[in-house]
Protein backbone atom coordinates (compact mmCIF):
# COMPACT_ATOMS: atom_id res chain seq x y z
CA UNK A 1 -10.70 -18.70 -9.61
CA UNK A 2 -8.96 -15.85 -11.41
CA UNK A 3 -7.97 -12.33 -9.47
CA UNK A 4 -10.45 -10.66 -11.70
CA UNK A 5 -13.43 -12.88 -10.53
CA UNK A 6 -12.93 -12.18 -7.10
CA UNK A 7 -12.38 -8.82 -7.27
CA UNK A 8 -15.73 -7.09 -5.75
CA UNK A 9 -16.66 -2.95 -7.02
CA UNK A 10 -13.66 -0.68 -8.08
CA UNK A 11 -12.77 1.14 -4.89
CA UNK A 12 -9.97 3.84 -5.68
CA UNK A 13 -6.36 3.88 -6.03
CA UNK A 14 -5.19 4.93 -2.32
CA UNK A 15 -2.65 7.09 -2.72
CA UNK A 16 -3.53 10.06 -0.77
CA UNK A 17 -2.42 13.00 0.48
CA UNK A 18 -0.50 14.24 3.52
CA UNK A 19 0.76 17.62 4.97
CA UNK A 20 0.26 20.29 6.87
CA UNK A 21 -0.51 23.56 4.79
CA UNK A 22 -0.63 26.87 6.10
CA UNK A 23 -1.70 29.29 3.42
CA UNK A 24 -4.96 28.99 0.71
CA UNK A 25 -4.12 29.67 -3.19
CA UNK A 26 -5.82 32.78 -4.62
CA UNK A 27 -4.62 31.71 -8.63
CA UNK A 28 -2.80 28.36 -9.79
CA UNK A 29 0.18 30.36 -10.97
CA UNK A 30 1.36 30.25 -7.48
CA UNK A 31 2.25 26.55 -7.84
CA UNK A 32 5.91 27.89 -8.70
CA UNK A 33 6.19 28.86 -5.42
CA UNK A 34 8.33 26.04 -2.99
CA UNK A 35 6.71 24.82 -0.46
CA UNK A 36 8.48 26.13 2.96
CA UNK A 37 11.15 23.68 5.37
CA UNK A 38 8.53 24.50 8.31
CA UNK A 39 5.39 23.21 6.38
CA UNK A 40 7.13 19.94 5.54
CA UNK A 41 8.32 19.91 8.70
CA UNK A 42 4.77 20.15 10.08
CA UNK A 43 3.61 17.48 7.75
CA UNK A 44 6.12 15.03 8.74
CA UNK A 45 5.20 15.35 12.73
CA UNK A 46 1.64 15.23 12.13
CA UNK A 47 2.46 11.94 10.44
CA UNK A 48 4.96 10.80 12.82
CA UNK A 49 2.17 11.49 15.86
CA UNK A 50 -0.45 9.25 13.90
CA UNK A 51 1.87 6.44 14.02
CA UNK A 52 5.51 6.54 14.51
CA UNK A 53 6.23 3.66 12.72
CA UNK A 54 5.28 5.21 9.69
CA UNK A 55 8.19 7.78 9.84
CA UNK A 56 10.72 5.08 11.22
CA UNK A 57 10.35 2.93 8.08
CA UNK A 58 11.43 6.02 5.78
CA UNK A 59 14.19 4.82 3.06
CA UNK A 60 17.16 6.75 4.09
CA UNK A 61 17.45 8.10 0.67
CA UNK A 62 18.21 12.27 -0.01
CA UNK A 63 15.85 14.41 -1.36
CA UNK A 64 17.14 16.39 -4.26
CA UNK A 65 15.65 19.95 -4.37
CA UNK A 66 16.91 20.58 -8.22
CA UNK A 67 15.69 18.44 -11.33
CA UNK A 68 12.99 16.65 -12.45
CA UNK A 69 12.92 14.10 -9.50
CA UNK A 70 12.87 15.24 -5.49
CA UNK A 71 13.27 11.56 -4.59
CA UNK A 72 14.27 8.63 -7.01
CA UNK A 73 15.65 5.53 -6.06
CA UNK A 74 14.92 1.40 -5.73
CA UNK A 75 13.80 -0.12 -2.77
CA UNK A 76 13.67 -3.90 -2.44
CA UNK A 77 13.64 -4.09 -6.25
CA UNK A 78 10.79 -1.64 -6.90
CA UNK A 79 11.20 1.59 -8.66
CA UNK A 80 9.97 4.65 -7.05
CA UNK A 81 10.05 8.55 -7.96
CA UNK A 82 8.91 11.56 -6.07
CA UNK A 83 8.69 14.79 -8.54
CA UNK A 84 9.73 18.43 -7.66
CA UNK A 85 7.16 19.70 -9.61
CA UNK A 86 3.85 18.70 -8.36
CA UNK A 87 2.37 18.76 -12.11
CA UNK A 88 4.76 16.42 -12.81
CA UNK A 89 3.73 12.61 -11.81
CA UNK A 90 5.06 10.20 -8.86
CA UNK A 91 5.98 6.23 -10.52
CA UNK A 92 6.14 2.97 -9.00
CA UNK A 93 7.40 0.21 -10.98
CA UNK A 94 7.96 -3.57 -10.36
CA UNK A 95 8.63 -7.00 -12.10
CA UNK A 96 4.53 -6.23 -13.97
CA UNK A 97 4.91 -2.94 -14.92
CA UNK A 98 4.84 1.01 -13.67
CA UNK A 99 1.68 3.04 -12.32
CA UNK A 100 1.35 6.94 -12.73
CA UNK A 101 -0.03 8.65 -10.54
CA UNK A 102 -0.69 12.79 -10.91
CA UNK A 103 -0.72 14.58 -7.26
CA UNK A 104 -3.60 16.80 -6.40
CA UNK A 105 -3.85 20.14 -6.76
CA UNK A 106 -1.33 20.31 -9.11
CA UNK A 107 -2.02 23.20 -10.27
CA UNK A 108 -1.95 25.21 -7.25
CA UNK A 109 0.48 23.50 -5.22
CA UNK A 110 3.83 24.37 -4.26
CA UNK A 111 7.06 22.36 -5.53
CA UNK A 112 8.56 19.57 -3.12
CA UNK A 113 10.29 20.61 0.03
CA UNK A 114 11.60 18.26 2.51
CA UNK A 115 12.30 17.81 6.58
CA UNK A 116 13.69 14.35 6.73
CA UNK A 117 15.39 11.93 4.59
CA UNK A 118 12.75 9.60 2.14
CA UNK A 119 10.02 12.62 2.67
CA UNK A 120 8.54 15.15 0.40
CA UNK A 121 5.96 17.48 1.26
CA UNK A 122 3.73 20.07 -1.51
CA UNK A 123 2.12 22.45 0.22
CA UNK A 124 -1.30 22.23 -1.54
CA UNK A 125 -2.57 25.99 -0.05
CA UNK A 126 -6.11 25.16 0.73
CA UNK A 127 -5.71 23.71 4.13
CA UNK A 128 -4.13 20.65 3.39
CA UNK A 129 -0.65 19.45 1.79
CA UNK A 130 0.53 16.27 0.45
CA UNK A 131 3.49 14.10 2.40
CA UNK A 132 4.78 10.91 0.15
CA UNK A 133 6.98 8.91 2.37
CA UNK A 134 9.07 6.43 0.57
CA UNK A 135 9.88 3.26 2.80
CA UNK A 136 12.53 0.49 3.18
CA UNK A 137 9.81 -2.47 2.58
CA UNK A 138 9.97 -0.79 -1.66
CA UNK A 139 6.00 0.55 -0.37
CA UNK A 140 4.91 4.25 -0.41
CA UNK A 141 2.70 6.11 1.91
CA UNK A 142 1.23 9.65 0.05
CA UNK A 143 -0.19 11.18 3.15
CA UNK A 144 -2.71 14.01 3.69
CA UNK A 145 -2.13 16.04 6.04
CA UNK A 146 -5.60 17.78 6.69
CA UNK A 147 -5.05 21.56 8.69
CA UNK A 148 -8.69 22.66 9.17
CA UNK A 149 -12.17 22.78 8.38
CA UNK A 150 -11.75 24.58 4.92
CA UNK A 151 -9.88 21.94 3.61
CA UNK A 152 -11.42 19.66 0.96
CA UNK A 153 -12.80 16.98 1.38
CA UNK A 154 -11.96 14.91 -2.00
CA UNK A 155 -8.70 14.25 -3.39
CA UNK A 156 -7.96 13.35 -6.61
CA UNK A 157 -5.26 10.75 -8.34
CA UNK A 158 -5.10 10.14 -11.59
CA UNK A 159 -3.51 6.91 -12.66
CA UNK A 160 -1.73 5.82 -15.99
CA UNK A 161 -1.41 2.36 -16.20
CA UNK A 162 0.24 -0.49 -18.34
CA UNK A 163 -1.36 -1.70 -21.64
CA UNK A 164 -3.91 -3.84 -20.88
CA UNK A 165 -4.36 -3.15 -17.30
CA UNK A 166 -7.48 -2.75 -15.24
CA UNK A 167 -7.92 -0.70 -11.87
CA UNK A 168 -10.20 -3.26 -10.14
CA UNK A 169 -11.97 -2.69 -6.16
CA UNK A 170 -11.24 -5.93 -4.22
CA UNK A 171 -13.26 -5.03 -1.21
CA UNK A 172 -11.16 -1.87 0.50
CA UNK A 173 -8.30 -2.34 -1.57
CA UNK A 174 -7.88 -1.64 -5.24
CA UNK A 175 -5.40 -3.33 -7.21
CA UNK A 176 -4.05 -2.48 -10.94
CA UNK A 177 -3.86 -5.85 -12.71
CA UNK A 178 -2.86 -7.54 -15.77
CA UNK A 179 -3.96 -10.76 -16.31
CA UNK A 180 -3.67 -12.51 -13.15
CA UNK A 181 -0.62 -10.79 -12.16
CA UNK A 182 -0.91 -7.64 -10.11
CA UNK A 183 1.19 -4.78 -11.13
CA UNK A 184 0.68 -2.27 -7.63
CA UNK A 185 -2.32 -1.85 -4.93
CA UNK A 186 -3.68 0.21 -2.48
CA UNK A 187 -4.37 -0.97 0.77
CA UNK A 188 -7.69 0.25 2.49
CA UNK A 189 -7.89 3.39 3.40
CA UNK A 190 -8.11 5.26 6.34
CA UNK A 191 -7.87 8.46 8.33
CA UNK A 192 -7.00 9.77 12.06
CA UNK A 193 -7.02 13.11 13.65
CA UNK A 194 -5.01 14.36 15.81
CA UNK A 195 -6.68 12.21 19.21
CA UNK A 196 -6.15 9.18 17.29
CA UNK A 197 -9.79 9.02 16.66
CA UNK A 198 -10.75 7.61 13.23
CA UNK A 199 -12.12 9.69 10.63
CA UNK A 200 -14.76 8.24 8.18
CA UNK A 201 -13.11 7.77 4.77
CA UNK A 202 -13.44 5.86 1.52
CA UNK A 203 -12.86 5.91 -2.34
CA UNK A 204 -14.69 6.81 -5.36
CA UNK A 205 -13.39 5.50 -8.81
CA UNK A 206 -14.50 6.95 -12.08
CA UNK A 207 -12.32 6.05 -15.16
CA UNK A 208 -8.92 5.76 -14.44
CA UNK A 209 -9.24 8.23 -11.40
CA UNK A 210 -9.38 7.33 -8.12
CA UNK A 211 -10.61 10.11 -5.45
CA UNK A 212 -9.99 9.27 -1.21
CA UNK A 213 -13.01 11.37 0.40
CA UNK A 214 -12.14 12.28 3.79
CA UNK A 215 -15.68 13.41 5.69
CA UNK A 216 -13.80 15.54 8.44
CA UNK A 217 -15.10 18.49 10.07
CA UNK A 218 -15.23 20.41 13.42
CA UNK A 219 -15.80 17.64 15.31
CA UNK A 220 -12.71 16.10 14.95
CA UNK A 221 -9.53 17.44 16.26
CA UNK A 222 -6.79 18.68 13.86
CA UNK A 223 -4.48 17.69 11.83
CA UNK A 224 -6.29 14.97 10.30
CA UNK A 225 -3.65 12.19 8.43
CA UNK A 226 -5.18 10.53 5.97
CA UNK A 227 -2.94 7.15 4.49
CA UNK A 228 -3.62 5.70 0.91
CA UNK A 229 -0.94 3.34 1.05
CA UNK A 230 0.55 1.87 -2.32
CA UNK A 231 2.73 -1.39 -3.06
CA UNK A 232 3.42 -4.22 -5.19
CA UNK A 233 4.95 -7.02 -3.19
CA UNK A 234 2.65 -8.72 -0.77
CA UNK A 235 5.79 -10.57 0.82
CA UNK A 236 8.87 -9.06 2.39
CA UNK A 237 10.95 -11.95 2.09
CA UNK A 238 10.72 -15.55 -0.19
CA UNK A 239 13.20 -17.68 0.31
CA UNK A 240 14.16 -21.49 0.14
CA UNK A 241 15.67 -23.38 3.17
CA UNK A 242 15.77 -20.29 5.32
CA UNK A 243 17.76 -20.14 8.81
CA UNK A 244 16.68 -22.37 11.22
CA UNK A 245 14.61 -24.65 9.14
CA UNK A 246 15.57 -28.56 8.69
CA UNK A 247 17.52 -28.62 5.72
CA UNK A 248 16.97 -32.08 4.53
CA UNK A 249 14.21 -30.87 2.09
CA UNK A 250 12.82 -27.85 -0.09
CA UNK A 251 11.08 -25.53 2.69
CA UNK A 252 9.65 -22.55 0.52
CA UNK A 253 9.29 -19.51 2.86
CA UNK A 254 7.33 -16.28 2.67
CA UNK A 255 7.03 -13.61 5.76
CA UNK A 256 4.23 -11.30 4.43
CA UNK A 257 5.32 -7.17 4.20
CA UNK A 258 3.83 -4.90 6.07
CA UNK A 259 1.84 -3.89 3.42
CA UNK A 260 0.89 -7.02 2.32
CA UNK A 261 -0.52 -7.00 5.97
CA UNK A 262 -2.53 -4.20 5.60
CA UNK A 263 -3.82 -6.00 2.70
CA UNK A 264 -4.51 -9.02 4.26
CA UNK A 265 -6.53 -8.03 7.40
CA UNK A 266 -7.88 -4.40 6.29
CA UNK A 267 -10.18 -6.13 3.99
CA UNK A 268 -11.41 -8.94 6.58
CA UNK A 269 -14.74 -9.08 7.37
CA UNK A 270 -16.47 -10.07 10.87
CA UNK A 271 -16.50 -14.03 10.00
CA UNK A 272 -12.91 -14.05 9.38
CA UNK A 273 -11.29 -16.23 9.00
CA UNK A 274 -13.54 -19.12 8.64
CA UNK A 275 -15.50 -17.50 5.91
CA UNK A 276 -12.67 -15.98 3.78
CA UNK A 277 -13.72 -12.54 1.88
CA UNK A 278 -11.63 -10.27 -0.12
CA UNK A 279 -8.58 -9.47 1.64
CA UNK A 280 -8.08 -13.36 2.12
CA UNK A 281 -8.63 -13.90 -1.48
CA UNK A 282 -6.28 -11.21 -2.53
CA UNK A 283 -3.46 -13.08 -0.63
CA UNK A 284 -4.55 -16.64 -2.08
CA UNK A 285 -4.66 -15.35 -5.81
CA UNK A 286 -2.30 -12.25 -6.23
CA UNK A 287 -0.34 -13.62 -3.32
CA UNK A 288 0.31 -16.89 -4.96
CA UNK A 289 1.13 -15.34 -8.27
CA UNK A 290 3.76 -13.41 -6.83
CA UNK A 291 5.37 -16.92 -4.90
CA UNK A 292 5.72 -18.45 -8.43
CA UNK A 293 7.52 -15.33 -10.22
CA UNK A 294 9.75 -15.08 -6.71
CA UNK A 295 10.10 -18.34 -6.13
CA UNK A 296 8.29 -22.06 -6.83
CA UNK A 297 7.93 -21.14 -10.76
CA UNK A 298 5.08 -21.14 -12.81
CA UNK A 299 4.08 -24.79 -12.05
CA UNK A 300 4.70 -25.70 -8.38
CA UNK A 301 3.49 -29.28 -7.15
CA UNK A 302 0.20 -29.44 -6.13
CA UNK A 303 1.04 -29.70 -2.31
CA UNK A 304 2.59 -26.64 -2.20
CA UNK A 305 -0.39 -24.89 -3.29
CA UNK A 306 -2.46 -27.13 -0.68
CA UNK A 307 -0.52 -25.98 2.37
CA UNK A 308 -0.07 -21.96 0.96
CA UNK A 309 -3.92 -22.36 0.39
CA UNK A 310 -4.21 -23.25 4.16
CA UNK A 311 -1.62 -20.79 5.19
CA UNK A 312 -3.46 -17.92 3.50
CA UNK A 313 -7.00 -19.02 5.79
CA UNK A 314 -5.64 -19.65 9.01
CA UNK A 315 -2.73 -17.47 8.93
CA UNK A 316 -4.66 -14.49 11.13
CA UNK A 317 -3.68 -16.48 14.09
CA UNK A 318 -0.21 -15.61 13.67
CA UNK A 319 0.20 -16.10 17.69
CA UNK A 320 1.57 -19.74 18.12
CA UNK A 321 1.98 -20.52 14.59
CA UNK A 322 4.64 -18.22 13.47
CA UNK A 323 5.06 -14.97 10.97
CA UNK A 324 6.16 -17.13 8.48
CA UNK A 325 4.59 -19.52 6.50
CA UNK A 326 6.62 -22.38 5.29
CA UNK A 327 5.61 -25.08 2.70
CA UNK A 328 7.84 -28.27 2.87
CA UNK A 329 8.02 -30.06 -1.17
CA UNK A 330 8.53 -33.17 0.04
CA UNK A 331 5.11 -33.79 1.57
CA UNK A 332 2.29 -35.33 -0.20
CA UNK A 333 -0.69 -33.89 -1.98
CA UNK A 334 -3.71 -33.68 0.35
CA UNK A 335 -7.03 -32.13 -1.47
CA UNK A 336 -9.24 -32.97 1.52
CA UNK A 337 -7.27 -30.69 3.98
CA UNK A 338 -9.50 -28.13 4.42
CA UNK A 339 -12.30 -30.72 5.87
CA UNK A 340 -10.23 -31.29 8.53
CA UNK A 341 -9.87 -29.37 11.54
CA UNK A 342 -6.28 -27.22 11.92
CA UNK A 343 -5.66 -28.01 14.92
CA UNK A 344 -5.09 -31.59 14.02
CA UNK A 345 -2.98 -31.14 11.02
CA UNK A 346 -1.22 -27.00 11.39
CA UNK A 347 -0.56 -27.22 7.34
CA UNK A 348 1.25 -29.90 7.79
CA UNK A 349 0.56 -33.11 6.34
């Protein structure tokens, strides 16, 4: 089954929008205009008190207030740049290519300013601003940081993508593939206020734009943090032999990345995992793609992809059976596995 069979409806590039604005735009011009140290300051602590994990796994990278780029730099071997100028557009590029992406309101909003390293913040003066916050795992979170009632309720990316590319909806996700190989993804998307209650959100995709509607109003508690998060590598680490294992064979190793997480279980459904929908599939298809340019090669034995196959379905039950998911070369092909019950074999045969 290809990754463009399984993909379901196109559901939106998440890349979305973060900050905490505190003036509204009368005329584009004022775009010129800086945004201020104290509203990216306010940005970053309304993202730091939806989840402080977020701001711990900022890159410890500068942010350059002069020339074309407020943050550029390479994180786990994927290309990533922040602009000063909002009208200018944020890149991500990896092994399949680089994805656009223009910032909203770019015509009103106010040039990058920063409170912390790996953090950028355009004040986008209608209530809301937009926070990108570049992490260590080569991922990147463009927050929205949502300041009141006024502020809108749709915001608006538009991608450029590589030759021959499609933005495809895999359940909450979207992905921008080429082929079978996936070039970057969103994972689904969500939004909190400031309780930590969730705020109903989705995408819309038209052309090669993707919009993240956030349905807030007075009935949720402000800020509101909205979180399109976007990636390429499904897998933090892949790696043969690793530390610990028996070293008498080929053990191929992959520990999936915390986006590759979000991935993974945002798109489950309530049968998971014995009746594997899209998130699942992602993993199986773009997941396994990305083992054999990282690491088996383009034509792995067949037992390999047997026991990543059974990794990918049972590996929700992380509890007992490890983060990572190790396939050992040297055992033999076994097409019925999946009639059997785990517990009787663990993927390993």
């Amino acid at each position: 089954m290809k990754l463009i069979r399984f993909a379901a409806s196109l559901s939106a590039l998440s890349m979305a929008i973060a900050g905490a604005s505190v003036a509204h735009a009368d005329s584009p011009d004022q775009g010129s205009d800086t945004a201020s140290s104290a509203t990216a300051q306010q940005a970053y602590q309304a993202v730091e008190r939806a989840d402080r994990k977020w701001t711990d796994a900022a890159a410890d990278v500068p942010v350059n207030a002069s020339g074309k780029d407020a943050i550029k730099t390479t994180q786990q071997g994927v290309g990533i740049s922040v602009p000063n100028d909002p009208s200018s557009k944020m890149t991500i590029a990896g092994r399949n290519g680089k994805v656009s992406v223009d910032l909203p309101f770019s015509s009103s909003a106010s040039k990058a300013a920063s409170s912390h390293a790996g953090t950028a913040t355009f004040d986008n003066k209608n209530g809301s601003s937009t926070t990108p916050i570049v992490r260590k795992d080569g991922s990147v979170q463009i927050n929205t940081v949502i300041n009141d009632a006024k502020a809108p309720k749709h915001y608006a990316y538009k991608m450029q993508v590589p030759e021959g590319a499609k933005i495809q909806r895999a359940g909450s996700s979207v992905l921008v593939t080429k082929g079978e190989k996936m070039v970057a993804g969103i994972a689904p998307a969500w939004a909190k206020d400031a309780k930590g209650k969730s705020v109903p959100t989705h995408y819309e995709v038209k052309g090669n734009t993707v919009t993240q509607v956030v349905d807030h109003g007075s009935q949720y508690a402000y800020p509101i943090v909205a979180d399109p998060w976007w990636g390429i590598d499904l897998f933090k680490t892949l790696e043969v032999n690793r530390k610990g294992q028996w070293q008498g064979q080929n053990v191929y190793s992959g520990e999936l990345s915390p986006w590759g997480w979000s991935v993974y279980l945002g798109n489950t459904g309530p049968n998971m995992p014995n009746n594997p929908v899209l998130g699942n599939r992602i993993i199986r298809y773009a997941g396994w793609e990305e083992w054999k340019d990282r690491l088996v090669g383009p034509n792995p034995a067949e037992t390999l992809v047997q026991q990543y196959s059974c990794h990918v379905r049972y590996g929700y039950a992380v509890f007992g059976a490890g983060f990572h998911w190790d396939l050992e070369a040297a055992r033999p092909s076994n097409p019925d596995w999946w009639w059997l019950p785990i517990w009787k074999h663990k993927c390993n045969w």
